[in-house]
C-alpha atoms as a PDB file:
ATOM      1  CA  UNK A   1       0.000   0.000   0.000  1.00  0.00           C
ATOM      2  CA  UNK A   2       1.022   3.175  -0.487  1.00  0.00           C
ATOM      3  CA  UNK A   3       2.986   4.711   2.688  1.00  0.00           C
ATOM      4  CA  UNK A   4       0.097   6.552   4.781  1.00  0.00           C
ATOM      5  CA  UNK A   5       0.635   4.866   7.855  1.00  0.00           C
ATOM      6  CA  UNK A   6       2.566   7.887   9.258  1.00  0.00           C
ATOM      7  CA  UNK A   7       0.543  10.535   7.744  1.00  0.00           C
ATOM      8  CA  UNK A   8      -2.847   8.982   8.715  1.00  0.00           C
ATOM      9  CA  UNK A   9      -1.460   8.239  12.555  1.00  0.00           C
ATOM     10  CA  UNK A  10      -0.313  11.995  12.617  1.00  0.00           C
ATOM     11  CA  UNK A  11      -4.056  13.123  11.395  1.00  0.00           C
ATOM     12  CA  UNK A  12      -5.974  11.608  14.274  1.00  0.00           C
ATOM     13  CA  UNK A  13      -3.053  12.054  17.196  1.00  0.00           C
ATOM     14  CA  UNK A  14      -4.819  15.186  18.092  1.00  0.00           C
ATOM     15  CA  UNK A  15      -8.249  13.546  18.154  1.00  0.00           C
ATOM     16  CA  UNK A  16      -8.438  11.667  21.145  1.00  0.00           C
ATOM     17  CA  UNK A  17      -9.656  13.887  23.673  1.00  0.00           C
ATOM     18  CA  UNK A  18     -12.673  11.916  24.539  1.00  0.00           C
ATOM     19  CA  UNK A  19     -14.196  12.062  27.696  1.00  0.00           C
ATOM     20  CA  UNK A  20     -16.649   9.274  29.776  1.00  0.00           C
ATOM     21  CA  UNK A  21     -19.619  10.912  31.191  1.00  0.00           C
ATOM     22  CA  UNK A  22     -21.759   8.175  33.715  1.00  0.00           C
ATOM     23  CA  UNK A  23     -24.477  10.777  33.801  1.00  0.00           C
ATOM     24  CA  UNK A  24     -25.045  10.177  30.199  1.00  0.00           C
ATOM     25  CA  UNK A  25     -26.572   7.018  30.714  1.00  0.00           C
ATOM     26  CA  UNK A  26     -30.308   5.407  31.436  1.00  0.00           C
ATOM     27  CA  UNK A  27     -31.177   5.979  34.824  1.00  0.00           C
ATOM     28  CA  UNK A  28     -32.625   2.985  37.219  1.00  0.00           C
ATOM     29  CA  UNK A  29     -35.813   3.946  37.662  1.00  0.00           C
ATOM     30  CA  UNK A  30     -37.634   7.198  39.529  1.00  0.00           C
ATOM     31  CA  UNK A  31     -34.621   8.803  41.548  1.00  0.00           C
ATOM     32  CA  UNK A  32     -34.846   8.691  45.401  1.00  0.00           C
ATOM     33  CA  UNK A  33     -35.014  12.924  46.106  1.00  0.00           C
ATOM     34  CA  UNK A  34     -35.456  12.041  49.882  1.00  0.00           C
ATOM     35  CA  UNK A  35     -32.605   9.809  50.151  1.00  0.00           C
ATOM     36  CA  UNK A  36     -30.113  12.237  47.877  1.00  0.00           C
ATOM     37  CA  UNK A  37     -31.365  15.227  50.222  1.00  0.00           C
ATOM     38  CA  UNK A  38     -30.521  13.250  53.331  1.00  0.00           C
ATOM     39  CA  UNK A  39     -27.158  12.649  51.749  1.00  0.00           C
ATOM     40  CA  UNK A  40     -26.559   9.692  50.532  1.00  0.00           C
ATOM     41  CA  UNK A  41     -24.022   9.701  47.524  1.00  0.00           C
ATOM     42  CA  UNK A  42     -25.745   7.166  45.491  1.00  0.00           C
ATOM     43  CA  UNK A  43     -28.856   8.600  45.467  1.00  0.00           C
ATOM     44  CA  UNK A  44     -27.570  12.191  44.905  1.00  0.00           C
ATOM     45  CA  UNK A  45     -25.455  10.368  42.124  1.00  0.00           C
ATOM     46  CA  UNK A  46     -28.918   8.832  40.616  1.00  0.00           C
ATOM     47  CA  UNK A  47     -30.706  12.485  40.822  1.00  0.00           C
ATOM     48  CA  UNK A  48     -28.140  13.858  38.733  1.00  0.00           C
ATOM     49  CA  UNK A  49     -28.395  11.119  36.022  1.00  0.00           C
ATOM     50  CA  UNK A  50     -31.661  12.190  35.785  1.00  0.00           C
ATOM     51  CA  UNK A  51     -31.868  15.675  35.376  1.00  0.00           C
ATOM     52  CA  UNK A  52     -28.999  15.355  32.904  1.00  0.00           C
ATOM     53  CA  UNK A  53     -30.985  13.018  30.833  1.00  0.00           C
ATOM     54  CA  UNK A  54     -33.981  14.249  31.259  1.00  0.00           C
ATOM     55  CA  UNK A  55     -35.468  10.924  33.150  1.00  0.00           C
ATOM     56  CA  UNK A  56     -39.157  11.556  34.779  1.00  0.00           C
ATOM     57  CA  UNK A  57     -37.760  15.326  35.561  1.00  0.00           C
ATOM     58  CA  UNK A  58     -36.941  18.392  33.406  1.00  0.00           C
ATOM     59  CA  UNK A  59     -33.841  18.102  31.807  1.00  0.00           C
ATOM     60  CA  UNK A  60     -31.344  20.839  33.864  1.00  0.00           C
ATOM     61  CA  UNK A  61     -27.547  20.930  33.555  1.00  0.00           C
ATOM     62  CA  UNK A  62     -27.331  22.762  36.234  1.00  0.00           C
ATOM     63  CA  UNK A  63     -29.257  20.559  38.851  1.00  0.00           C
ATOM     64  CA  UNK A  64     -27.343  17.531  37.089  1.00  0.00           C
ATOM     65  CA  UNK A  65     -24.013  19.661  38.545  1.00  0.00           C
ATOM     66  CA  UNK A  66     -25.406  20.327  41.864  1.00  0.00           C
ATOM     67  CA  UNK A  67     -26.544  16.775  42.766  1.00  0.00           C
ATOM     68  CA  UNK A  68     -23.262  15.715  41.086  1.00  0.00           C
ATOM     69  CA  UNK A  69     -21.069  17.814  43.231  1.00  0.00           C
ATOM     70  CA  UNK A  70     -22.353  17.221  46.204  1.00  0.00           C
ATOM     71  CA  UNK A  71     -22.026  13.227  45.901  1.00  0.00           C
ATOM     72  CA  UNK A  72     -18.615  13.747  44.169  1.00  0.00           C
ATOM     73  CA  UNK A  73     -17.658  15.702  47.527  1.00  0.00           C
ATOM     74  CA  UNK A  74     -18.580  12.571  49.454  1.00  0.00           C
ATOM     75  CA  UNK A  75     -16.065  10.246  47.240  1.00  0.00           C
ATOM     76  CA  UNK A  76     -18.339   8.968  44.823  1.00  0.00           C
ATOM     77  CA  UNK A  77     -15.882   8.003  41.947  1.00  0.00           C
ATOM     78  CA  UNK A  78     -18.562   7.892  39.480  1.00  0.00           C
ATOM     79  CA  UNK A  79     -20.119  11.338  40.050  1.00  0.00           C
ATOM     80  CA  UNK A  80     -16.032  12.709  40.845  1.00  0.00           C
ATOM     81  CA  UNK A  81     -15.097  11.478  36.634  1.00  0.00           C
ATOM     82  CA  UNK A  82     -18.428  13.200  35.673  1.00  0.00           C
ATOM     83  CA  UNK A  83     -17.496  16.349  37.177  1.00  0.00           C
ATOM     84  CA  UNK A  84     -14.820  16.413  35.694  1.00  0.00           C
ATOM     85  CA  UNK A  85     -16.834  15.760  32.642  1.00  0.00           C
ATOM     86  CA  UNK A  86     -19.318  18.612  32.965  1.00  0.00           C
ATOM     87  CA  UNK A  87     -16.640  21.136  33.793  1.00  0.00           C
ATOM     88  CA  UNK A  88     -14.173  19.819  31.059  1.00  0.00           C
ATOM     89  CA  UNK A  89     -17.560  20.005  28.760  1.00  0.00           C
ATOM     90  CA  UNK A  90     -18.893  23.108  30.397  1.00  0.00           C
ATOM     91  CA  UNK A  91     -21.907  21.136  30.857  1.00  0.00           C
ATOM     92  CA  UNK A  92     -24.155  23.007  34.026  1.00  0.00           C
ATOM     93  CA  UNK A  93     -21.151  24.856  35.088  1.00  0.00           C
ATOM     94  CA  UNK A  94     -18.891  27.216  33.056  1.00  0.00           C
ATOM     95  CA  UNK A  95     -16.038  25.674  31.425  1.00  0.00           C
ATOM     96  CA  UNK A  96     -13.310  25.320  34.038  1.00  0.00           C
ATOM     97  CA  UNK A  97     -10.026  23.025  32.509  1.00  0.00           C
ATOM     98  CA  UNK A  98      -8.301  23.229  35.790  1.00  0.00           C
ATOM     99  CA  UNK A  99     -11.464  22.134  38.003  1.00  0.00           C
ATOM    100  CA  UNK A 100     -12.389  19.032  35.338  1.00  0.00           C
ATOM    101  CA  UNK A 101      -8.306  18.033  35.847  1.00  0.00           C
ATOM    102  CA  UNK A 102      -9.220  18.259  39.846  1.00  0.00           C
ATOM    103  CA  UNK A 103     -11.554  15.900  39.637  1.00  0.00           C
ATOM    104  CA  UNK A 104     -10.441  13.646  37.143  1.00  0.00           C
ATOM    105  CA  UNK A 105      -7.333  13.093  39.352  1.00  0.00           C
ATOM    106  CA  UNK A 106      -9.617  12.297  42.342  1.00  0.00           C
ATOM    107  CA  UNK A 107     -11.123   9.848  40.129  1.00  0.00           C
ATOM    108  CA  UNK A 108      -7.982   8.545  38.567  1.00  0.00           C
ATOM    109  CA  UNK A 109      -6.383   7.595  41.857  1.00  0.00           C
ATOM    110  CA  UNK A 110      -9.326   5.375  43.145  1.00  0.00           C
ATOM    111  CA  UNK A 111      -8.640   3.470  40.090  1.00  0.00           C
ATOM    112  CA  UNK A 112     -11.441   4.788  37.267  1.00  0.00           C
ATOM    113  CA  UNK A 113      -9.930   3.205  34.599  1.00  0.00           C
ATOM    114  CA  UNK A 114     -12.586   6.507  32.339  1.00  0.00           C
ATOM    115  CA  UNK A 115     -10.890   9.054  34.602  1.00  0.00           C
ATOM    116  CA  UNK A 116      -7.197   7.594  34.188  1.00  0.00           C
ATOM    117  CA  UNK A 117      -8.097   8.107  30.537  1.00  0.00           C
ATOM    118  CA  UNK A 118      -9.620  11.453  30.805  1.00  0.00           C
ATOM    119  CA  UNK A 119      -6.479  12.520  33.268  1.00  0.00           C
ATOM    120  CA  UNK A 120      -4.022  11.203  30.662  1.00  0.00           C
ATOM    121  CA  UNK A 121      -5.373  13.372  27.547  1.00  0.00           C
ATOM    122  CA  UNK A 122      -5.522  16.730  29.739  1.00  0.00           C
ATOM    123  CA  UNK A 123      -1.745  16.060  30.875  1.00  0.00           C
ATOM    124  CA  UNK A 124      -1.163  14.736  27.302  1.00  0.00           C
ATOM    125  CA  UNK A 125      -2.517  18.609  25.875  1.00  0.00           C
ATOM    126  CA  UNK A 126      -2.269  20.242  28.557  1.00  0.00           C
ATOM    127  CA  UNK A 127      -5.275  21.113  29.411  1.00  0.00           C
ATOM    128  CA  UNK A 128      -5.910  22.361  33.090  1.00  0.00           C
ATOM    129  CA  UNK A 129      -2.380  21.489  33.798  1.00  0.00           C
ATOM    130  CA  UNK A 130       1.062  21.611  33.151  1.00  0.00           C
ATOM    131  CA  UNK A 131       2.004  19.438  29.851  1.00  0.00           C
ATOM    132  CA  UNK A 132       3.550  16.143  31.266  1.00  0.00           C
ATOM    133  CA  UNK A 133       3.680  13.326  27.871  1.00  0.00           C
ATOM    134  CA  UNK A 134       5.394  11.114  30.775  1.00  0.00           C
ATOM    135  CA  UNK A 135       2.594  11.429  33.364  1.00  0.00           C
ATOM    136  CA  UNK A 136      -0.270  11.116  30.779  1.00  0.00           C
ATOM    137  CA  UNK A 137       1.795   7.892  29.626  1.00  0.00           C
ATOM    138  CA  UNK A 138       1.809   6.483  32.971  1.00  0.00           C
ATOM    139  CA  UNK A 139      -1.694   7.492  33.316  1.00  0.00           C
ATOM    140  CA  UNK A 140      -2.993   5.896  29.514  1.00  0.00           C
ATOM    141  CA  UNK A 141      -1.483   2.919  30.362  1.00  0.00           C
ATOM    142  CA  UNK A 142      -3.464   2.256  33.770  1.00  0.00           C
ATOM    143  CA  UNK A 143      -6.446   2.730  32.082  1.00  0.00           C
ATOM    144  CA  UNK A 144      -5.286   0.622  28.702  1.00  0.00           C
ATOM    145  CA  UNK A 145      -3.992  -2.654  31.200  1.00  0.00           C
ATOM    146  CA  UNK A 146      -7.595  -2.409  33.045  1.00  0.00           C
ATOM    147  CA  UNK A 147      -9.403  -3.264  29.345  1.00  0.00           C
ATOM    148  CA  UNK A 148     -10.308   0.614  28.596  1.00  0.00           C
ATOM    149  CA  UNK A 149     -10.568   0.276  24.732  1.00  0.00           C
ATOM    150  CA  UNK A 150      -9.739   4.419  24.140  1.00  0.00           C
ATOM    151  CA  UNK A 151      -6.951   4.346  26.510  1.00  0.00           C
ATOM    152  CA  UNK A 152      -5.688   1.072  24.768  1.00  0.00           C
ATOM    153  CA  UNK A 153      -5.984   3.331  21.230  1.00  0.00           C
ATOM    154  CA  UNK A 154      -4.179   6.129  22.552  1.00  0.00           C
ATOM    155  CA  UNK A 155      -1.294   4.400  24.030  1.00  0.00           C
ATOM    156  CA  UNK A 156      -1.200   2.455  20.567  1.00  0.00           C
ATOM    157  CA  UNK A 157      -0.399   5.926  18.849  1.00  0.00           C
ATOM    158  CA  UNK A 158       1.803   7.228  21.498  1.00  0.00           C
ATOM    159  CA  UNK A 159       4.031   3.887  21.077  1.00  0.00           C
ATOM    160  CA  UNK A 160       3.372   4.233  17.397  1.00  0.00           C
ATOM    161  CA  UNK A 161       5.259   7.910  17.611  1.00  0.00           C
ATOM    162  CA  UNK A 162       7.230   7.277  20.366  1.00  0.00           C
ATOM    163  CA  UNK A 163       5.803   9.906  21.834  1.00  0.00           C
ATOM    164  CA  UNK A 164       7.631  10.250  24.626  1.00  0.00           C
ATOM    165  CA  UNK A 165       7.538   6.380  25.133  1.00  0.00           C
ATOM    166  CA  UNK A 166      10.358   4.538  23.129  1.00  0.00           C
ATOM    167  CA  UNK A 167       9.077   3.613  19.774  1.00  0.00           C
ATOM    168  CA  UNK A 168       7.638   0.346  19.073  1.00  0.00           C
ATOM    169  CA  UNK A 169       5.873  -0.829  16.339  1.00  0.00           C
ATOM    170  CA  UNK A 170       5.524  -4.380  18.044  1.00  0.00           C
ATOM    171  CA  UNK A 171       4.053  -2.593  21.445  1.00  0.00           C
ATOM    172  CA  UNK A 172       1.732  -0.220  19.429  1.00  0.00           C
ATOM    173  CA  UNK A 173       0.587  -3.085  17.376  1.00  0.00           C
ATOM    174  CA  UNK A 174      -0.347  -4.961  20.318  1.00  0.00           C
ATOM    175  CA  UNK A 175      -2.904  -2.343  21.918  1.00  0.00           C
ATOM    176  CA  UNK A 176      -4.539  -1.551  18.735  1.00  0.00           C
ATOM    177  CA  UNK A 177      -5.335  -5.261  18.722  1.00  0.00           C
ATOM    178  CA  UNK A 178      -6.679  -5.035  22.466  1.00  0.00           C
ATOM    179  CA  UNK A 179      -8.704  -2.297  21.689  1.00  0.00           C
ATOM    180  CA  UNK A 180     -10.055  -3.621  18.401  1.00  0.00           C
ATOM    181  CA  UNK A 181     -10.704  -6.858  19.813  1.00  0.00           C
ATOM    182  CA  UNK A 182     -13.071  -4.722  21.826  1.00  0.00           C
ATOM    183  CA  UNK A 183     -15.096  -3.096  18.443  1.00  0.00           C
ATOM    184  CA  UNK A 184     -12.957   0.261  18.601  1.00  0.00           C
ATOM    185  CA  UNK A 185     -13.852   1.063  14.965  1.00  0.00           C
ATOM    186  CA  UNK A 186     -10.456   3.324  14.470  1.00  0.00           C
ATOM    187  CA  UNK A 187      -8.536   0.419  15.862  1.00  0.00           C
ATOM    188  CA  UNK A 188      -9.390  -1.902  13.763  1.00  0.00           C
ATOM    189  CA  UNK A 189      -8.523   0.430  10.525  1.00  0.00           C
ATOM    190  CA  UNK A 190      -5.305   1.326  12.268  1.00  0.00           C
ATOM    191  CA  UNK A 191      -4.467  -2.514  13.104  1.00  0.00           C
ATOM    192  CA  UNK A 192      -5.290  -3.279   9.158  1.00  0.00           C
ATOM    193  CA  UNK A 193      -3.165  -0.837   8.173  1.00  0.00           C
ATOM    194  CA  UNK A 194       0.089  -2.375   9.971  1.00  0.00           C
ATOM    195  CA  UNK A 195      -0.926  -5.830   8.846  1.00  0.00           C
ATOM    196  CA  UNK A 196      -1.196  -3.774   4.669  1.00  0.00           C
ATOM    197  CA  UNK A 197       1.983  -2.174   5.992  1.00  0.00           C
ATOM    198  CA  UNK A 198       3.832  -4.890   8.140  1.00  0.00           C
ATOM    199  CA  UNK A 199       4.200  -2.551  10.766  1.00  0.00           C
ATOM    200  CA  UNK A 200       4.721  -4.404  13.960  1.00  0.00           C
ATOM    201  CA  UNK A 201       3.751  -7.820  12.655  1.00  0.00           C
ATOM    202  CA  UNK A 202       4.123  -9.800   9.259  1.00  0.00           C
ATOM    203  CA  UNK A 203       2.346  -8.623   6.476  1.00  0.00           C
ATOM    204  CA  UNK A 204      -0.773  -9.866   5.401  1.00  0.00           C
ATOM    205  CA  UNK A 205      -2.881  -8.459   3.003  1.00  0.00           C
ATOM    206  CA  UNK A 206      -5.659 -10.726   3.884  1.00  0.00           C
ATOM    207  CA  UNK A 207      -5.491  -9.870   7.229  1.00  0.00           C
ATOM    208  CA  UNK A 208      -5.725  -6.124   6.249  1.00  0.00           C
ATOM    209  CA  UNK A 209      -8.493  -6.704   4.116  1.00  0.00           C
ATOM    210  CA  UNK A 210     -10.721  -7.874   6.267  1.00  0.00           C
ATOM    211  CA  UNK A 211      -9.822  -5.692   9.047  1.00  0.00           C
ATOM    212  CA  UNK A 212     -10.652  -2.674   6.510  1.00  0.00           C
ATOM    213  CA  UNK A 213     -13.981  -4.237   5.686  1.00  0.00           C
ATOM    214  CA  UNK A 214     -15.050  -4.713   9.217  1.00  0.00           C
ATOM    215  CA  UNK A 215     -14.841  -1.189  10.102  1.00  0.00           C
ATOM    216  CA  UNK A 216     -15.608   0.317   6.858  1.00  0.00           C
ATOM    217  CA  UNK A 217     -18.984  -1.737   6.976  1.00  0.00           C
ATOM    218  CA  UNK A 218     -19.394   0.383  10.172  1.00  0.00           C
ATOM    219  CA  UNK A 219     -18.898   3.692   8.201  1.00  0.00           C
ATOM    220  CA  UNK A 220     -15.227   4.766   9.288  1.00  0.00           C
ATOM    221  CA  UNK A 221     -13.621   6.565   6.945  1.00  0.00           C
ATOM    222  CA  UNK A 222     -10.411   6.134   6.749  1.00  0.00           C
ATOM    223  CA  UNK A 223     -11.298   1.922   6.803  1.00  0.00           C
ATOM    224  CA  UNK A 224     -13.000   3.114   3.799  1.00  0.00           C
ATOM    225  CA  UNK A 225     -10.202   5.064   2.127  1.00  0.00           C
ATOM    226  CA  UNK A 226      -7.996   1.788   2.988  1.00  0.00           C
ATOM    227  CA  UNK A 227     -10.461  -0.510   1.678  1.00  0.00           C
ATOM    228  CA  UNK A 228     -10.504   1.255  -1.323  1.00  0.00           C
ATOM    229  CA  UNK A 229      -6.970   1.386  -2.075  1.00  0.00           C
ATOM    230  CA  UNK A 230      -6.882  -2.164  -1.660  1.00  0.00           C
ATOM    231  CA  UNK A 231      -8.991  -2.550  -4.312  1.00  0.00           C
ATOM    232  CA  UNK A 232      -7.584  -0.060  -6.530  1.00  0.00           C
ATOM    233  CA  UNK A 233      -3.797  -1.542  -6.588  1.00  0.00           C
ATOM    234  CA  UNK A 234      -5.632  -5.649  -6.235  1.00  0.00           C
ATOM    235  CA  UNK A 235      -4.205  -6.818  -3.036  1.00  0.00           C
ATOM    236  CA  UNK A 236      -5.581  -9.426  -1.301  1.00  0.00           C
ATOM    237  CA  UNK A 237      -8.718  -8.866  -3.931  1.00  0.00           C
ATOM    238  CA  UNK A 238      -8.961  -8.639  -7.261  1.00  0.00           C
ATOM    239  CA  UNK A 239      -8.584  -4.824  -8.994  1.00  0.00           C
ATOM    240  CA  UNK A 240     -11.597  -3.105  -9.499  1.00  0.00           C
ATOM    241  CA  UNK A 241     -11.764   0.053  -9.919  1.00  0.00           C
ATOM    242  CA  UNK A 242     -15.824   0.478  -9.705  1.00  0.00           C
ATOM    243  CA  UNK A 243     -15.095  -0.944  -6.292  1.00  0.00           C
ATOM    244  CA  UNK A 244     -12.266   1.348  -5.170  1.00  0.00           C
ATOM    245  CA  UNK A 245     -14.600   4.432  -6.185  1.00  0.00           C
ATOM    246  CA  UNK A 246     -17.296   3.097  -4.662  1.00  0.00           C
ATOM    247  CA  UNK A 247     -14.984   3.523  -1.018  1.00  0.00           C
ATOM    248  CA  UNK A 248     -13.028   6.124  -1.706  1.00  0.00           C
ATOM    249  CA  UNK A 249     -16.880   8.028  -2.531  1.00  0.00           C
ATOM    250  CA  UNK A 250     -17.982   6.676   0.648  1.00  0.00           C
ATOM    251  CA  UNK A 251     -15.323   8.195   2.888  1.00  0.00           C
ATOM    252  CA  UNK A 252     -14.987  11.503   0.639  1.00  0.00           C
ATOM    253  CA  UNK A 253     -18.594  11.941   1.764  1.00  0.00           C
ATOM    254  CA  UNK A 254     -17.298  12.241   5.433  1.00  0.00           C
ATOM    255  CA  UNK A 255     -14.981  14.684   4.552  1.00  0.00           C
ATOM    256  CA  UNK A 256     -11.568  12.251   4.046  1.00  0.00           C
ATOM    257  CA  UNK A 257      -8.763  14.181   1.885  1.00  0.00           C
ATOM    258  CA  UNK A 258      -7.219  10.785   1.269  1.00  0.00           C
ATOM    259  CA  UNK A 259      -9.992   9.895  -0.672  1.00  0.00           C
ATOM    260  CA  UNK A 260     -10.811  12.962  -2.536  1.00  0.00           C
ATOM    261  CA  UNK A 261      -7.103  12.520  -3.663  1.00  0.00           C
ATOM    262  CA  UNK A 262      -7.250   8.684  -4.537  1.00  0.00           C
ATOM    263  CA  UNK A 263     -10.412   9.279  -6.435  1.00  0.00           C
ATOM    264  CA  UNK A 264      -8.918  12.388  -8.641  1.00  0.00           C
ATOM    265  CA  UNK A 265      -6.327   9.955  -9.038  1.00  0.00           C
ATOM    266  CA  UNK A 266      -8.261   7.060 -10.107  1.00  0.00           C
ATOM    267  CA  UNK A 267     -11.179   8.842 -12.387  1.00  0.00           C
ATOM    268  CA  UNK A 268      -8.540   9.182 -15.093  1.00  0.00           C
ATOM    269  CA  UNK A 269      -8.186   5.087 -15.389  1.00  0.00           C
ATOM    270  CA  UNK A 270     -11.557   4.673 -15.415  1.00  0.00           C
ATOM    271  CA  UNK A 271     -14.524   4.742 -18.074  1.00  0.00           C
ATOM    272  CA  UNK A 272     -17.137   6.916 -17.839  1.00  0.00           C
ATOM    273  CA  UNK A 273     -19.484   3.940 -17.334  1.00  0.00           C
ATOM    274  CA  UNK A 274     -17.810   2.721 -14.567  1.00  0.00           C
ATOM    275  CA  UNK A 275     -17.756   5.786 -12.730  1.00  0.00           C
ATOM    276  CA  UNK A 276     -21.428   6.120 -13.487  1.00  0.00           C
ATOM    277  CA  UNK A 277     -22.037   2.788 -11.677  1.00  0.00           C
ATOM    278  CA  UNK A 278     -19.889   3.433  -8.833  1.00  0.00           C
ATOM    279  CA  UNK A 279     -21.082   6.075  -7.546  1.00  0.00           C
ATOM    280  CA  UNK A 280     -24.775   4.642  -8.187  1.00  0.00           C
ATOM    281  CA  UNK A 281     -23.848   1.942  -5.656  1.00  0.00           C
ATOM    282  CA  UNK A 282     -22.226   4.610  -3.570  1.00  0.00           C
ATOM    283  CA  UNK A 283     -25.553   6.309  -3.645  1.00  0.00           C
ATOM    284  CA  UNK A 284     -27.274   3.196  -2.824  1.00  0.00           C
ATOM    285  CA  UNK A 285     -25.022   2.892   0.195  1.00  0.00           C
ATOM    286  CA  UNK A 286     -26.001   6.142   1.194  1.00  0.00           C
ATOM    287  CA  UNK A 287     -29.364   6.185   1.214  1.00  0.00           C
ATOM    288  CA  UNK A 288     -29.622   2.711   2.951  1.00  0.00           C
ATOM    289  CA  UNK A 289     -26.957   3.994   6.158  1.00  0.00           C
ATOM    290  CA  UNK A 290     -29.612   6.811   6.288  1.00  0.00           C
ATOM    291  CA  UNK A 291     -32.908   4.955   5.977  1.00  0.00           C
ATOM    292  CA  UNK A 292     -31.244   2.969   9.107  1.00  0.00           C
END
């Protein structure tokens, strides 16, 4: 394949700032207001989920914060990661960096394997605190050994770039693999693309292929681009060009520059027939993703 592991790893570095909110969740029936006003975290916890979501009250950020403070100031570790949440997402509460790093930390170090994560990307951008790649390492990798699929992705990149980590192709391959093993969509385009590449393990285009397929089936982009170019230079499936348009179109759609490039680059070895029916079926595909 042609060399875009490095490029394509460098696009989505800075996209990882993701953050786990519990309060964005179904609640467990009516909340108990008498219990949360007598002060028991749970149940303040429980109030919270509901006026975030809306769930047999009005929908209120703001009473979502209160209730969520006040069990987070008790040691709740769920409600102390969704603070952080809300003021990292200025969600109830005015954006506040600093305050959503507070309470991720509280989080962190009772062993929330969402707010180790969460920690790690503020140190990792510095946001709230003082840039520390080493910290947000240590951090990522908590979160990534207890089975948390975005930590496992993010440390896969930072080994990937040897970002402050020593580079390992082997190492980054490894948690890419835990985390697509999982269903992380980006993953699994990411592990296809070092199998296409033989970037910490053999190469196998077969492998790749049906990596690609899985996620591109799920509408990521890039696992679109990749399945595309497969098709376009006949590895691991026979050339087709209808077929390569037909993904490339697909991922163009979601705004991929790969894409729009492969595509100008492919229209030029292709009839005017078969671009016709390519981007029928990429039509087709379209309209069927949004009848669903």
């Amino acid at each position: 394949m042609r060399a875009l592991l490095h490029e394509v790893i460098d696009d989505i570095a800075d996209d990882l700032i993701k953050f786990s909110n519990f309060l964005a969740r179904k609640g467990h029936g009516k909340p108990d207001i008498a219990r949360a006003e007598q002060g028991d975290a749970e149940a303040q916890f429980d109030l919270a989920v509901a006026y975030f979501n809306g769930l047999g009250l009005v929908k209120d950020d703001a009473e979502a914060f209160k209730w969520c403070r006040k069990a987070a100031h008790q040691g709740h570790v769920k409600s102390q990661a969704s603070l952080g949440h809300m003021y990292a997402e200025g969600k109830g509460v005015p954006k506040d960096d600093a305050a959503a790093a507070k309470w991720f930390r509280l989080a962190a170090e009772q062993g929330a394997c969402h707010a180790q994560f969460s920690l790690g990307t503020m140190l990792k951008y510095g946001r709230g605190v003082v840039q520390d790649h080493v910290e947000a390492a240590i951090w990522l990798h908590h979160a990534a050994m207890k089975g948390y699929a975005e930590a496992q992705f993010a440390l896969a990149i930072a080994y990937f770039n040897g970002q402050h980590l020593v580079k390992n192709d082997a190492e980054a391959f490894k948690w890419f693999r835990h985390a697509a093993d999982q269903g992380h969509v980006r993953a699994q385009a990411l592990l296809g693309l070092m199998y296409a590449e033989g970037k910490g393990v053999p190469k196998n285009d077969g492998e790749a292929v049906m990596l690609f397929r899985g996620a591109a089936d799920k509408g990521d982009p890039r696992a679109q681009t990749f399945l595309g170019l497969m098709w376009a230079d006949g590895r691991s499936v026979p050339q087709n060009y209808v077929n390569a348009h037909f993904w490339f179109s697909l991922a163009a759609a979601q705004g991929d520059q790969i894409a729009r490039d492969e595509t100008a680059k492919l229209e030029p070895l292709m009839t005017p027939q078969q671009i016709s029916d390519a981007r029928v079926l990429a039509t087709k595909r379209q309209a069927n993703s949004a009848a669903h």
